[in-house]
N, C-alpha and C. Protein backbone atom coordinates (compact mmCIF):
# COMPACT_ATOMS: atom_id res chain seq x y z
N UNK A 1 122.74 86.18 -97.47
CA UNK A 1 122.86 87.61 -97.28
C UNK A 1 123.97 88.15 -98.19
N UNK A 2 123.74 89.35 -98.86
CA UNK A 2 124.57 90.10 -99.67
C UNK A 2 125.92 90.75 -99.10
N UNK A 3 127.31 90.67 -99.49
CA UNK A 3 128.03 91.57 -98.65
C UNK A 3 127.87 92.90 -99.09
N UNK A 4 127.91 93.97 -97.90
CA UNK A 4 128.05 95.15 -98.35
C UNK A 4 128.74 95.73 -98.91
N UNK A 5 128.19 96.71 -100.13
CA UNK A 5 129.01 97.40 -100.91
C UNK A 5 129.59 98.64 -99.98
N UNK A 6 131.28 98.86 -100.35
CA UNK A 6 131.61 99.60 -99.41
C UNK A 6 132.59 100.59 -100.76
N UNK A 7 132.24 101.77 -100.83
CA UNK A 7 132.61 103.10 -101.57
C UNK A 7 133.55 103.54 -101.11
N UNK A 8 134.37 104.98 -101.77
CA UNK A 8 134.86 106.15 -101.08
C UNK A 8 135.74 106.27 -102.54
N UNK A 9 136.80 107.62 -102.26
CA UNK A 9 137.74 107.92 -102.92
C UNK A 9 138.59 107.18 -102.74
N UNK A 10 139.35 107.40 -104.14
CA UNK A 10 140.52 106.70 -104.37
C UNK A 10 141.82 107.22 -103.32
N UNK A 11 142.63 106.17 -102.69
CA UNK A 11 143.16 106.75 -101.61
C UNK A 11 144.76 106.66 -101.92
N UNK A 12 145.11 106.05 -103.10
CA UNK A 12 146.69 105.32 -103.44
C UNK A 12 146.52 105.20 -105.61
N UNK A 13 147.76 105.17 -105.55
CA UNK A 13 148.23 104.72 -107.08
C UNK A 13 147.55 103.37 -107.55
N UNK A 14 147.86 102.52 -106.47
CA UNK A 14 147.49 100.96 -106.83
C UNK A 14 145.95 100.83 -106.95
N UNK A 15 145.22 101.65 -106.62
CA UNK A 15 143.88 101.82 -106.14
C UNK A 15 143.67 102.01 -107.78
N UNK A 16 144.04 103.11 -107.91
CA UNK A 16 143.64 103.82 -109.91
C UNK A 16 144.19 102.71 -110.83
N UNK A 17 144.57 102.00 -109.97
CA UNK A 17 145.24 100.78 -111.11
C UNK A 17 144.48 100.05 -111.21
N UNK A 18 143.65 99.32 -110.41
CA UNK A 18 143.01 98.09 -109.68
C UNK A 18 141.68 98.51 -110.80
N UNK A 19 140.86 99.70 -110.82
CA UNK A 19 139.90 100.32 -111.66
C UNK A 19 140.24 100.50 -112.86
N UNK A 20 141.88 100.80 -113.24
CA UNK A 20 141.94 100.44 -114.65
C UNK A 20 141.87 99.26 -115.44
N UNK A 21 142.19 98.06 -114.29
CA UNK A 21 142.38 96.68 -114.87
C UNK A 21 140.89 96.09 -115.18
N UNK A 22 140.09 96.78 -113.92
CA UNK A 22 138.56 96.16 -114.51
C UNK A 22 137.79 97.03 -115.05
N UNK A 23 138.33 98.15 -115.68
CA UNK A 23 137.65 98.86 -116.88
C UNK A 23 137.83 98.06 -117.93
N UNK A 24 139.26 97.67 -118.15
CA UNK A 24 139.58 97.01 -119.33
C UNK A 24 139.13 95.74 -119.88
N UNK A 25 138.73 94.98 -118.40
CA UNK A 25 138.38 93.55 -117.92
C UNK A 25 136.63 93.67 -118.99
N UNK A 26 136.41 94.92 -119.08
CA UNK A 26 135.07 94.86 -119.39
C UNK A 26 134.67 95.44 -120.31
N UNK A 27 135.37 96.71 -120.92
CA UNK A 27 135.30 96.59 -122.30
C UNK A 27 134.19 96.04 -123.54
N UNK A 28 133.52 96.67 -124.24
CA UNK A 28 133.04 95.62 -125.46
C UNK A 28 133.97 95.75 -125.92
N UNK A 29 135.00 96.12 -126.27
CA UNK A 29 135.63 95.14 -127.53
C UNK A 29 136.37 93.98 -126.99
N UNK A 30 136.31 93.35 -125.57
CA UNK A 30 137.16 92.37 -125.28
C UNK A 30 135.69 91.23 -125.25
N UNK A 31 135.29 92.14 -125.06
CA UNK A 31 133.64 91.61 -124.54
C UNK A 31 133.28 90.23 -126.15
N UNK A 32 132.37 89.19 -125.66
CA UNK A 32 131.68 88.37 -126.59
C UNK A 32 130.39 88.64 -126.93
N UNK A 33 129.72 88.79 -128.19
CA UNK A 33 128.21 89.29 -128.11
C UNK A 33 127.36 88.75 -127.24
N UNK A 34 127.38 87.99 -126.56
CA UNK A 34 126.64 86.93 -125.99
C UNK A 34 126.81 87.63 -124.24
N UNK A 35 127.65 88.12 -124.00
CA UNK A 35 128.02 88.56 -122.97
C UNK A 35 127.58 90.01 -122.63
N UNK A 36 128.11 90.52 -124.43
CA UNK A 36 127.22 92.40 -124.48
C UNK A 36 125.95 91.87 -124.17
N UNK A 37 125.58 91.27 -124.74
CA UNK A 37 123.74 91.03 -124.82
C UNK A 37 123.05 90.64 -123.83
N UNK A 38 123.95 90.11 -122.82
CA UNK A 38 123.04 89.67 -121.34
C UNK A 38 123.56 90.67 -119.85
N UNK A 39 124.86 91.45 -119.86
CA UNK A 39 125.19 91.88 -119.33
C UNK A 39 125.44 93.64 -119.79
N UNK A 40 126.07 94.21 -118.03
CA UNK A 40 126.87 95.66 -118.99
C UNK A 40 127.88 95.38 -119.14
N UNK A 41 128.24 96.81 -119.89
CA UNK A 41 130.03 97.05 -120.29
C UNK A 41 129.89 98.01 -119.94
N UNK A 42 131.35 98.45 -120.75
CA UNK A 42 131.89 99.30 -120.98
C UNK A 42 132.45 100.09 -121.97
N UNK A 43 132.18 101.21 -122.20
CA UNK A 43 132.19 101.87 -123.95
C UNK A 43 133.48 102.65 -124.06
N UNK A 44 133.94 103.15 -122.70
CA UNK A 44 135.20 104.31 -122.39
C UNK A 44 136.48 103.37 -121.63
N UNK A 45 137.42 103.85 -122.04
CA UNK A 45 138.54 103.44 -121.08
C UNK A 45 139.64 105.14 -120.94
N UNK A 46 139.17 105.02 -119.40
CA UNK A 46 140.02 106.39 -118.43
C UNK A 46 141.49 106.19 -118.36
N UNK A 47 142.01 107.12 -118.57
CA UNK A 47 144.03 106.92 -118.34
C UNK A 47 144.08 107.47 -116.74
N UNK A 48 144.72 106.71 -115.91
CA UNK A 48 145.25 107.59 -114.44
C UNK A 48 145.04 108.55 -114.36
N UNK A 49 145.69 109.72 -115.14
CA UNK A 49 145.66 111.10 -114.81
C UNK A 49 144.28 111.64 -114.95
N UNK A 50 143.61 111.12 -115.60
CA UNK A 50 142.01 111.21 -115.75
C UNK A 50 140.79 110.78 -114.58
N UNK A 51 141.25 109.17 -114.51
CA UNK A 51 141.02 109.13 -112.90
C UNK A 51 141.26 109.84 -111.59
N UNK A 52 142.55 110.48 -111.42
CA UNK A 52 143.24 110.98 -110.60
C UNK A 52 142.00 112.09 -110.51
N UNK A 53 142.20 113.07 -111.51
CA UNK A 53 141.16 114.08 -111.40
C UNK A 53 139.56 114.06 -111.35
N UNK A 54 138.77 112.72 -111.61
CA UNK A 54 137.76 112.61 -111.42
C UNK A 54 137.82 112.95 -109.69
N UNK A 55 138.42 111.60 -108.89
CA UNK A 55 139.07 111.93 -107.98
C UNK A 55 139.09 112.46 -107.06
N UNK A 56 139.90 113.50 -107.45
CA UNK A 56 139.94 114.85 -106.61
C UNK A 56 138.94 116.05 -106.68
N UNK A 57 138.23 116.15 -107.79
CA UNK A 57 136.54 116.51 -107.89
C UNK A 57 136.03 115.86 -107.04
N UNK A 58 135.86 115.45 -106.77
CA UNK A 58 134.94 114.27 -105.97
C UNK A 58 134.94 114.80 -104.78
C-alpha cells in the first residue's frame, strides 16, 4: 500500500527551505542525461521571497 500524499501551505521558514533544497536536488543542470531522459526535473529554481508569495496567493 502507498503512503498518503499529504499537502497544504507552507506554514514556517524551514518549510520554504526544505522545497528549496529539493528544487535544487533536481535541477537539470545537476541532473545526468540518463536521469533527464527517464525521469522529471526541473527547469526553474524559486528564491524564498518568491515562494513566500506563491504562498500566500494560495
Amino acid at each position: 500500500m502507498n503512503p498518503a500524499i499529504v499537502y497544504g501551505q507552507v506554514s514556517n521558514d524551514k518549510e520554504i527551505q526544505q522545497i528549496l533544497d529539493l528544487q535544487a536536488q533536481n535541477l537539470s543542470a545537476v541532473l545526468s542525461p540518463e536521469v533527464i531522459a527517464s525521469q522529471e526535473f526541473l527547469t526553474v529554481r524559486h528564491d524564498p521571497a518568491v515562494l513566500q508569495r506563491m504562498n500566500q496567493a494560495g
